[in-house]
N, C-alpha and C. Protein backbone atom coordinates (compact mmCIF):
# COMPACT_ATOMS: atom_id res chain seq x y z
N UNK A 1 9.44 -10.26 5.32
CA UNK A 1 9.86 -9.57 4.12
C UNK A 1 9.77 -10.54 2.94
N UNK A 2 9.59 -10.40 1.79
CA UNK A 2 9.24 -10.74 0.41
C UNK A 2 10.54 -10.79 -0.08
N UNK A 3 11.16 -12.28 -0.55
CA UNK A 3 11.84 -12.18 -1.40
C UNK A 3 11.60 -12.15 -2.70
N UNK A 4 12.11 -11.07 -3.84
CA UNK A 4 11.39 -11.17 -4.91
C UNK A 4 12.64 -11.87 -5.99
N UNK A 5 12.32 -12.85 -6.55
CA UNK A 5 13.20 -13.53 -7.62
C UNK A 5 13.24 -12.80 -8.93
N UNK A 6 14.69 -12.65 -9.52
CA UNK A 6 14.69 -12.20 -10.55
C UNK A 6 14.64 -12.50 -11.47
N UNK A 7 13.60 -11.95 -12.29
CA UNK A 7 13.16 -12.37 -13.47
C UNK A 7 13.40 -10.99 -14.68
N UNK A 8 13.64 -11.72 -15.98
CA UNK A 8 13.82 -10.56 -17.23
C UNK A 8 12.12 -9.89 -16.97
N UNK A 9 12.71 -8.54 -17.11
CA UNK A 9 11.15 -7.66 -16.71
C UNK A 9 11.31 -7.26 -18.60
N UNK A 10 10.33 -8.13 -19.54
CA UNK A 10 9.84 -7.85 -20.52
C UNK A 10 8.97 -7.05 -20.88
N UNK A 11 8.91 -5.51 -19.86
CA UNK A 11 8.50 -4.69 -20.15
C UNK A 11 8.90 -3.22 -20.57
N UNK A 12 10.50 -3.88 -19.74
CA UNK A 12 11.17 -2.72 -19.48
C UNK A 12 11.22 -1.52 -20.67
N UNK A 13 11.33 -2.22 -21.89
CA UNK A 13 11.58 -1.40 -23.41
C UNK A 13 10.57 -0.11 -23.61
N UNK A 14 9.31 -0.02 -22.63
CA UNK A 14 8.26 0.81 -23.33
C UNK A 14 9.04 1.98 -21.65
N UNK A 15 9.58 1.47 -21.08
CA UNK A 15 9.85 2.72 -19.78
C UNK A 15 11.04 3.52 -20.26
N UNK A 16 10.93 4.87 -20.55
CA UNK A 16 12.30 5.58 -20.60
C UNK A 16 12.57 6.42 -19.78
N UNK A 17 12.66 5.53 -18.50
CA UNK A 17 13.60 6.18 -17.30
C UNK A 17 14.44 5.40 -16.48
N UNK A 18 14.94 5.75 -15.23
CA UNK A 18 15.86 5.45 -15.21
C UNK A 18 15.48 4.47 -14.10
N UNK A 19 16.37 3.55 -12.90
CA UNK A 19 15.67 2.44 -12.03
C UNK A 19 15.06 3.01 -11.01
N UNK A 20 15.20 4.17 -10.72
CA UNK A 20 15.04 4.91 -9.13
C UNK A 20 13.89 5.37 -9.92
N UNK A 21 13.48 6.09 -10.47
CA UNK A 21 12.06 6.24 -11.28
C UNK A 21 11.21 5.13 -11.74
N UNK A 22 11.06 4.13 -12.37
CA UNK A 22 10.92 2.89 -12.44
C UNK A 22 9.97 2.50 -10.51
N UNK A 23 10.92 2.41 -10.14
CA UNK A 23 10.94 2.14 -8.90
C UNK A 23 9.56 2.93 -7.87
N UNK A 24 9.81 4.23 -8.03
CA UNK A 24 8.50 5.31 -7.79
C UNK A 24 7.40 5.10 -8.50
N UNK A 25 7.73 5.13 -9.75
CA UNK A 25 6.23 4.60 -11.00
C UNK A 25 5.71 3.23 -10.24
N UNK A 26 6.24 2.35 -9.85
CA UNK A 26 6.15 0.94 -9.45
C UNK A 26 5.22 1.18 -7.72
N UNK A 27 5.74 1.87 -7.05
CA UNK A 27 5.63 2.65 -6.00
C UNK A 27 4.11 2.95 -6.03
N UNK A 28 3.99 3.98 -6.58
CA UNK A 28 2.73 4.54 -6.27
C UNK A 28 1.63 3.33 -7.53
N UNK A 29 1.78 2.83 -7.93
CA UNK A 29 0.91 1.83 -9.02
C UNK A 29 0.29 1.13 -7.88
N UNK A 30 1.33 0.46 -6.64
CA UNK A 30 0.83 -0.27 -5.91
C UNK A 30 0.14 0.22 -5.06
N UNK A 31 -0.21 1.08 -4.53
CA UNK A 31 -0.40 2.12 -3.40
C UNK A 31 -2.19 2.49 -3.59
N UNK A 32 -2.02 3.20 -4.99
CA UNK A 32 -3.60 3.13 -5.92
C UNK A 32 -3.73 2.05 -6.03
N UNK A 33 -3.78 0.94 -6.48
CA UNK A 33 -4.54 0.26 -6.29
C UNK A 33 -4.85 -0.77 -4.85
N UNK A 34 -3.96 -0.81 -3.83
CA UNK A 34 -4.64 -0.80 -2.38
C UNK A 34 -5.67 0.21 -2.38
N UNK A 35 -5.52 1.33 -2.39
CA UNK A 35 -6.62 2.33 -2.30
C UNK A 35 -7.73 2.41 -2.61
N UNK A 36 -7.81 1.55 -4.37
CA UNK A 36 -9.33 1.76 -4.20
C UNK A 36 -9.66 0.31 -4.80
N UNK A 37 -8.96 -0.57 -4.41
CA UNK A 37 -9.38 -1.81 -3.90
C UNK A 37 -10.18 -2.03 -2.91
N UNK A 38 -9.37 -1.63 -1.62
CA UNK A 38 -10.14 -1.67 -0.46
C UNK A 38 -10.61 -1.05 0.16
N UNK A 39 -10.62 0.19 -0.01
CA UNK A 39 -11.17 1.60 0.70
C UNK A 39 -12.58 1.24 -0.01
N UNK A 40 -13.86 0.88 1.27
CA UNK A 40 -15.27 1.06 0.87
C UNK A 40 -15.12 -0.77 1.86
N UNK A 41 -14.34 -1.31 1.87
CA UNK A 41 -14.49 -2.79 2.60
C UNK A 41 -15.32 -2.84 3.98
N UNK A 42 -16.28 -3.68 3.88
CA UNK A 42 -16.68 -3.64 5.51
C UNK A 42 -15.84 -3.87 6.04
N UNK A 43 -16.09 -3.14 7.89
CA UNK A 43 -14.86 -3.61 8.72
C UNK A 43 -15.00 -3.54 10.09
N UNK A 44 -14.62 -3.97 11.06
CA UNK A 44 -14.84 -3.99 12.00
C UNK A 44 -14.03 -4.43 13.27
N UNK A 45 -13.78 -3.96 14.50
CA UNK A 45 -12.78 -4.59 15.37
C UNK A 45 -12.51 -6.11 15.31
N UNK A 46 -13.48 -6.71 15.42
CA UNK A 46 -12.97 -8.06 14.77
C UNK A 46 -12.63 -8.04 13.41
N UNK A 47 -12.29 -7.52 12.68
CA UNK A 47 -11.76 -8.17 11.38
C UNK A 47 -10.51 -7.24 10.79
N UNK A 48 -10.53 -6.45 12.17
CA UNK A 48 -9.25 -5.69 11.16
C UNK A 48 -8.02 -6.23 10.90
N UNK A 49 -7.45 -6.95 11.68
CA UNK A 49 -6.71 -7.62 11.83
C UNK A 49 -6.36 -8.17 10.70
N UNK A 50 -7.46 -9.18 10.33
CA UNK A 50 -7.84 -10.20 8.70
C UNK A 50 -7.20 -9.52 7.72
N UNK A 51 -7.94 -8.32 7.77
CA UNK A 51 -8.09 -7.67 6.39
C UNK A 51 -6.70 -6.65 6.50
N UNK A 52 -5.76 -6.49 7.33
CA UNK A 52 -4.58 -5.62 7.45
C UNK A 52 -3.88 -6.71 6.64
N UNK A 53 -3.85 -8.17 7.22
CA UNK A 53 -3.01 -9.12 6.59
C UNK A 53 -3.50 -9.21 4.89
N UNK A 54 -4.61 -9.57 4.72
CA UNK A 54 -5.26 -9.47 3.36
C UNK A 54 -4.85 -8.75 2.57
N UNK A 55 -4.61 -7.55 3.08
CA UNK A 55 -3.98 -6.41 1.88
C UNK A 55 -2.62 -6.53 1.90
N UNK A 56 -1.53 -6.69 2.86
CA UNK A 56 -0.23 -7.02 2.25
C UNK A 56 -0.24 -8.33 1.84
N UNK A 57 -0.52 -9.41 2.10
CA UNK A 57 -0.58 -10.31 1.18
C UNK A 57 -0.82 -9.81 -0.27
N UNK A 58 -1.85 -9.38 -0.59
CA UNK A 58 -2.31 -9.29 -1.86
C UNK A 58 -1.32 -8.15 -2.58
N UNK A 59 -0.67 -7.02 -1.85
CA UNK A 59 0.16 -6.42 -2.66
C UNK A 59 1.72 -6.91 -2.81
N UNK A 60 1.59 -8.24 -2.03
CA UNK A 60 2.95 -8.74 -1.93
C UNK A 60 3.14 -9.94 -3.24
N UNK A 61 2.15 -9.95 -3.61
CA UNK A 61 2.34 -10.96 -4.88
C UNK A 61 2.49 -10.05 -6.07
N UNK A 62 2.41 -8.73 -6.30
CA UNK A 62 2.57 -7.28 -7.59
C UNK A 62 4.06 -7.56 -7.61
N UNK A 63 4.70 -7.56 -8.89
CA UNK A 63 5.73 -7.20 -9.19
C UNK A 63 6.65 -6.06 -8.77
N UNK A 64 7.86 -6.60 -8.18
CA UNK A 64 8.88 -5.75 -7.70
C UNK A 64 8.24 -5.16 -5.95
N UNK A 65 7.48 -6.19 -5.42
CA UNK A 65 7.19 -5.70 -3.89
C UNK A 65 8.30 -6.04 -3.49
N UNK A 66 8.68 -5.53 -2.27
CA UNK A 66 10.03 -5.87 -1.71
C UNK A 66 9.74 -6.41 -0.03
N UNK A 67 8.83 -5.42 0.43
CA UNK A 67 7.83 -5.35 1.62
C UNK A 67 6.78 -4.46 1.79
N UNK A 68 5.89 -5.20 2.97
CA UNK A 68 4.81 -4.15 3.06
C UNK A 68 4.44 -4.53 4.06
N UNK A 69 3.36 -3.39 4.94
CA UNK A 69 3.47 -3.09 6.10
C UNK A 69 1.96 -2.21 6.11
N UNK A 70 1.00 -2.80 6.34
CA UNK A 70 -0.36 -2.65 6.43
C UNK A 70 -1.19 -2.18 8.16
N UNK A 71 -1.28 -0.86 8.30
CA UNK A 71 -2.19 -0.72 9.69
C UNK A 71 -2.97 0.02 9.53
N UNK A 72 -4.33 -0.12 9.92
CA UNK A 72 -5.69 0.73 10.23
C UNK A 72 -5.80 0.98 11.49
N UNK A 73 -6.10 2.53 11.50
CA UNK A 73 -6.44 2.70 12.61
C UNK A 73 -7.37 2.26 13.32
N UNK A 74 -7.40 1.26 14.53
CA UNK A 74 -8.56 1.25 15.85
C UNK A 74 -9.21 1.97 16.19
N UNK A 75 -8.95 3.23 16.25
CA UNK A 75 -9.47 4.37 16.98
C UNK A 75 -10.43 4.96 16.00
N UNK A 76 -10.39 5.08 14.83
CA UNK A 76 -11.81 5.42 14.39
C UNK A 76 -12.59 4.36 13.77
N UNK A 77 -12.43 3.43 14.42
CA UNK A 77 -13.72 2.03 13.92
C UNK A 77 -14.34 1.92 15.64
N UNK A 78 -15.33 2.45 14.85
CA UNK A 78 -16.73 2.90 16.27
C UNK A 78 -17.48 1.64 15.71
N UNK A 79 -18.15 0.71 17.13
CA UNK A 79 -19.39 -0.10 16.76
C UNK A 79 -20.43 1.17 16.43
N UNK A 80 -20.96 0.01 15.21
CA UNK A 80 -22.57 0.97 15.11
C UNK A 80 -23.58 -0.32 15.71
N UNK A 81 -24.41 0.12 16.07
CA UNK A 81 -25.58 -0.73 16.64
C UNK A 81 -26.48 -0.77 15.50
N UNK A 82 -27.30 -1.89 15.41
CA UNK A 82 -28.29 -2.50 14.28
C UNK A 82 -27.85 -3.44 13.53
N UNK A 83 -29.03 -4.51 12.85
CA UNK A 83 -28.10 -5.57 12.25
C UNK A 83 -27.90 -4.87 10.92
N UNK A 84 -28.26 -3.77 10.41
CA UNK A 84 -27.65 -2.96 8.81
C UNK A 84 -27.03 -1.51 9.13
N UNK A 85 -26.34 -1.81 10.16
CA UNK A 85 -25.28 -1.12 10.23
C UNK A 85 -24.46 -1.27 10.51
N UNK A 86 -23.10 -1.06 9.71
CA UNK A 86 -22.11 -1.76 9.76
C UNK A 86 -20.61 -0.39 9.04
N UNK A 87 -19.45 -0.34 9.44
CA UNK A 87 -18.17 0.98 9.24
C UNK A 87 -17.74 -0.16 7.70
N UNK A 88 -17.36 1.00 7.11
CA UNK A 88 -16.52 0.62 6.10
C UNK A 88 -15.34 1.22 6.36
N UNK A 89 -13.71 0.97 5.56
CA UNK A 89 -12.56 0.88 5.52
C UNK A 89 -12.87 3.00 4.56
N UNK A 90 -11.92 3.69 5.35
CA UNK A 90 -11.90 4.59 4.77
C UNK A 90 -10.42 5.25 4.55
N UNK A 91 -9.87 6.24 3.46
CA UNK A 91 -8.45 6.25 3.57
C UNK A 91 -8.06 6.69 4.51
N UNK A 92 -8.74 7.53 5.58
CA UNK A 92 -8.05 7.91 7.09
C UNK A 92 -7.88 7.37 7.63
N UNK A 93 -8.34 5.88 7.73
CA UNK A 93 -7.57 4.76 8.07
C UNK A 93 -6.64 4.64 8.52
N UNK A 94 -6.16 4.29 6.99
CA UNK A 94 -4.80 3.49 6.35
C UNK A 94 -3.36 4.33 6.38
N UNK A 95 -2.52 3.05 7.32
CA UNK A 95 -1.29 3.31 7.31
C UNK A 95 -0.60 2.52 6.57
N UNK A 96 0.35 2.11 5.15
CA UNK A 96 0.38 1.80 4.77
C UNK A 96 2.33 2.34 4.52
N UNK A 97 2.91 1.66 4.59
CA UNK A 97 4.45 1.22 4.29
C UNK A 97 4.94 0.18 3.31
N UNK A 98 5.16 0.37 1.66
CA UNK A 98 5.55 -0.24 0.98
C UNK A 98 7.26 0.06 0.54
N UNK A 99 7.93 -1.18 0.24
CA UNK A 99 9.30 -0.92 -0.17
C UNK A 99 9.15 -1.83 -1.64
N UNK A 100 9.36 -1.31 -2.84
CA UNK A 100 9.71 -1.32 -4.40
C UNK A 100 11.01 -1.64 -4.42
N UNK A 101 11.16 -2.84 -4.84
CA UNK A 101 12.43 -2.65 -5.30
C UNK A 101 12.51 -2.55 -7.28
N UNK A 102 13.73 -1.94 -7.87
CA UNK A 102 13.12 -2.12 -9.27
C UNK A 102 14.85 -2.08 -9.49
N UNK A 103 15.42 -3.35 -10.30
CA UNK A 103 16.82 -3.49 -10.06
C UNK A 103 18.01 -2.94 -8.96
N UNK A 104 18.80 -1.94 -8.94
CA UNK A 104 19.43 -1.95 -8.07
C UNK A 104 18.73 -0.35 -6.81
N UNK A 105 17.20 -0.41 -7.14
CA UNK A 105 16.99 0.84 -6.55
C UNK A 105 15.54 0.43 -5.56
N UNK A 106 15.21 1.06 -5.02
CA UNK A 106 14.71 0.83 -3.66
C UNK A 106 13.41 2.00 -3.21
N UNK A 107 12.37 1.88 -3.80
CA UNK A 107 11.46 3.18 -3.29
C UNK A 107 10.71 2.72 -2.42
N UNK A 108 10.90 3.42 -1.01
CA UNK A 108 10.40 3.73 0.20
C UNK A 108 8.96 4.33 0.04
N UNK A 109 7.76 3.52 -0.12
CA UNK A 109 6.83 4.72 -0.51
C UNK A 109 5.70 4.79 1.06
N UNK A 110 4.91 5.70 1.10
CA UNK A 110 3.75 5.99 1.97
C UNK A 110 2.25 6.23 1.91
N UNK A 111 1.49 5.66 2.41
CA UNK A 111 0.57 6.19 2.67
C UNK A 111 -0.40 6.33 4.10
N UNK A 112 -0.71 7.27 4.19
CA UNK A 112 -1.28 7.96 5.65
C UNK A 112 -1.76 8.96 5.66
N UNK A 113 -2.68 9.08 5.95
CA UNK A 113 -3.45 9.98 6.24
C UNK A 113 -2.84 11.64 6.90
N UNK A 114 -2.86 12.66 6.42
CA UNK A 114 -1.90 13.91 6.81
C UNK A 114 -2.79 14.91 7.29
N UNK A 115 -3.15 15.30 9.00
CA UNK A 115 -4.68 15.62 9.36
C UNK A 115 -4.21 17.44 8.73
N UNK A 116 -2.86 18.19 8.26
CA UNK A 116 -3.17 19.03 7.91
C UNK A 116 -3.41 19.67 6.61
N UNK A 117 -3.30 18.59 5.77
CA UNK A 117 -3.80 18.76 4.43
C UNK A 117 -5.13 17.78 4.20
N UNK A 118 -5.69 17.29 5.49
CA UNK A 118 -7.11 16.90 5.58
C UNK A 118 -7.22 15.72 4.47
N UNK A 119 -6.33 14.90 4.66
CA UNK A 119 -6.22 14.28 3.12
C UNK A 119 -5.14 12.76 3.55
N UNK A 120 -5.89 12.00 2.78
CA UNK A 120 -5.16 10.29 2.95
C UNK A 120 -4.10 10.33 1.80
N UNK A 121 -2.14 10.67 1.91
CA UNK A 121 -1.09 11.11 1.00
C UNK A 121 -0.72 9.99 0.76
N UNK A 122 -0.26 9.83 -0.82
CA UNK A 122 0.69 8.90 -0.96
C UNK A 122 1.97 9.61 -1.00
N UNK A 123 3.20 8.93 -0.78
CA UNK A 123 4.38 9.83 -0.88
C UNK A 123 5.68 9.21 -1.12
N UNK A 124 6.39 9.57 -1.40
CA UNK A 124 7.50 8.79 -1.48
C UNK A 124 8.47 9.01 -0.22
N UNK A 125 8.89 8.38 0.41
CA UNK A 125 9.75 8.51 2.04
C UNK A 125 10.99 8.47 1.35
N UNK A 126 11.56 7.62 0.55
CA UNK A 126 13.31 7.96 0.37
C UNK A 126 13.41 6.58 -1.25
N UNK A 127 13.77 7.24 -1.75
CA UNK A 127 14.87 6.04 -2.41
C UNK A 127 16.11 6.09 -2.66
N UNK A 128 16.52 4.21 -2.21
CA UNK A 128 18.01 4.31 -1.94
C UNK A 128 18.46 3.29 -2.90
N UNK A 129 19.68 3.28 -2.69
CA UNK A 129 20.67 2.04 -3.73
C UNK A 129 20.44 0.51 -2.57
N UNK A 130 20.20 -0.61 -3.38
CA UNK A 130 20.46 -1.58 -2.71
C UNK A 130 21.97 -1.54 -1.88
């Protein structure tokens, strides 16, 4: 888990809402941009691993991460045969568990793939009070 140090957020003046909102805005900011950061990445049974760590690392240094929690699915990374063929990272993938913190509030957010709306969701799972 990410400890995040507190610092004056010199931005706060242009947000007019409240921390639990803040917190969701913060939420899904991070979420899009995992998404189309890395969605299109080559990938492959050897490297998923790498690149699961790669992406929470990299969203763990964004302001107000609290934790994160990065898995691709195994099961649809098929070898392709040939040396120019090769799977890319797609959002059906990605399982993805981020926690926001944004002063005393806490957004639980998601992303995963939802096979009945045929569609890779971001969502919000809960926000709570520290």
């Amino acid at each position: 888990m990410v400890t995040t140090k507190k610092r004056e957020d010199r931005a706060k003046k242009y947000f007019k809402c409240n921390a639990a909102e803040r917190a969701a805005f913060e939420a899904g900011i991070k979420l899009g941009s995992i998404y189309h950061q890395f969605v299109g990445t080559p990938i492959s049974l050897e490297n998923v691993e790498y690149l699961e760590k790669a992406i929470e690392e990299s969203v763990k240094v964004q302001p107000f991460v609290k934790s994160a929690k990065v898995r691709i699915d195994r099961t649809k990374i098929k070898k392709k045969q040939g040396f120019y063929k090769y799977l890319t990272l797609h959002g059906e993938m990605l399982n993805i568990e981020l926690e926001v913190q944004y002063e005393d509030k806490i957004a639980v957010c998601k992303l995963e793939y939802v096979e009945e709306l045929d569609y890779p969701l971001m969502y919000i799972k809960e926000i709570r009070s520290e």
